[in-house]
Protein backbone atom coordinates (compact mmCIF):
# COMPACT_ATOMS: atom_id res chain seq x y z
CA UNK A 1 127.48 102.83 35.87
CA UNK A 2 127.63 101.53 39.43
CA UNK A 3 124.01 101.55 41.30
CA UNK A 4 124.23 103.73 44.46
CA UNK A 5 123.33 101.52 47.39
CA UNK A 6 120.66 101.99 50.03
CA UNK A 7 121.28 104.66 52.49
CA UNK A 8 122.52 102.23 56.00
CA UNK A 9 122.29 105.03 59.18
CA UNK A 10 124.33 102.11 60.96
CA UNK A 11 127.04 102.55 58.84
CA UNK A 12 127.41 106.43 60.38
CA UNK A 13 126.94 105.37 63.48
CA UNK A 14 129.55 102.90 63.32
CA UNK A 15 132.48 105.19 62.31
CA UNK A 16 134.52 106.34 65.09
CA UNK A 17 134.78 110.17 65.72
CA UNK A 18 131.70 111.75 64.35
CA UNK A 19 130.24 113.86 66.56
CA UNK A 20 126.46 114.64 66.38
CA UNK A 21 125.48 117.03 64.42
CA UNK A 22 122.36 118.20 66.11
CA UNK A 23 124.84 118.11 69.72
CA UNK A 24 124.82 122.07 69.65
CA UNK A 25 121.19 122.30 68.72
CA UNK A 26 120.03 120.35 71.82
CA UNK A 27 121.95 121.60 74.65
CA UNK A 28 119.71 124.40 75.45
CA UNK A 29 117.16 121.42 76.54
CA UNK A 30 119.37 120.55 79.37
CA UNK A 31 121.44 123.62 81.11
CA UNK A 32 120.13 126.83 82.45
CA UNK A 33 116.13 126.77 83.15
CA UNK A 34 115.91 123.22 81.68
CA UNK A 35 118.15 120.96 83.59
CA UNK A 36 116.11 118.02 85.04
CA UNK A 37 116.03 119.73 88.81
CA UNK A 38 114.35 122.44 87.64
CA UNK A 39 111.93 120.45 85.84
CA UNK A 40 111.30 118.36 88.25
CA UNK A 41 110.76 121.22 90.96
CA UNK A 42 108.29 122.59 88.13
CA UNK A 43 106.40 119.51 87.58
CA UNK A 44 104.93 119.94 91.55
CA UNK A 45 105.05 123.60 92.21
CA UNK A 46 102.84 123.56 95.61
CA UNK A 47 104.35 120.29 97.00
CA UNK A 48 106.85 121.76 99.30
CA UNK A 49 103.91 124.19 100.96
CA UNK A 50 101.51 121.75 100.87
CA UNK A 51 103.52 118.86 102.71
CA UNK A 52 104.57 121.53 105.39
CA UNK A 53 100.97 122.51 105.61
CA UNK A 54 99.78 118.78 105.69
CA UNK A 55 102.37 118.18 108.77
CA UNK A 56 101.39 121.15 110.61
CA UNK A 57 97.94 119.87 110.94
CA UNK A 58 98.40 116.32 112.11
CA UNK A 59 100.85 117.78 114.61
CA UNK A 60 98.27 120.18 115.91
CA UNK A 61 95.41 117.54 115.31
CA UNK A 62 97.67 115.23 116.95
CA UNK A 63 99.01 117.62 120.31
CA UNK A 64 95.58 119.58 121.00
CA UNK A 65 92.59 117.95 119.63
CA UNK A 66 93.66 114.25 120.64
CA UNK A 67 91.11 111.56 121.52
CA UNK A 68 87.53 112.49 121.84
CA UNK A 69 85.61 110.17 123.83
CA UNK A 70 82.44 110.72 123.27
CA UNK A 71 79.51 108.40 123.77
CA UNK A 72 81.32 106.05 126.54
CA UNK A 73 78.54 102.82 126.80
CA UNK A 74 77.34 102.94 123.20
CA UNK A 75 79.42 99.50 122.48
CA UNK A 76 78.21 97.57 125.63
CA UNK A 77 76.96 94.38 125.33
CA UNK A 78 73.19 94.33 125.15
CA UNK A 79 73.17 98.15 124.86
CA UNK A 80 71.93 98.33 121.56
CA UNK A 81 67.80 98.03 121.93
CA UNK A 82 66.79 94.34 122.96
CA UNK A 83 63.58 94.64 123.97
């Protein structure tokens, strides 16, 4: 009686024209709902808003609250208490 020999998973890898078996079984991972667009879209679901939102601001901030000068003299040379 010949010994069976050890089970080699590189040996069915190796032969040419064997599909996957599990192929079928993991499609449903990447079409439809799943594809990597939509996961990415669902991995930062206020980004879009919040960037707009972000923009908005620092155009307004930017256009109608400007510059503020307030305090004009405070950085003056010997302004700051010698006595």
């Amino acid at each position: 009686m010949n010994p069976r020999p050890p089970f080699n998973p590189q040996i069915l890898l190796k032969k040419p024209n064997r599909p996957d078996p599990w192929a079928r079984a993991e499609t449903w991972r990447y079409t439809g709902p799943f594809t990597r667009w939509n996961r990415f879209k669902g991995a930062f679901p206020g980004l879009g808003i919040a960037t707009v939102a972000f923009a908005t601001y620092c155009a307004y901030e930017a256009v109608f609250l400007g510059k503020e000068e307030h305090g004009h003299g405070h950085h003056a040379a010997g302004a700051e208490g010698g006595g």
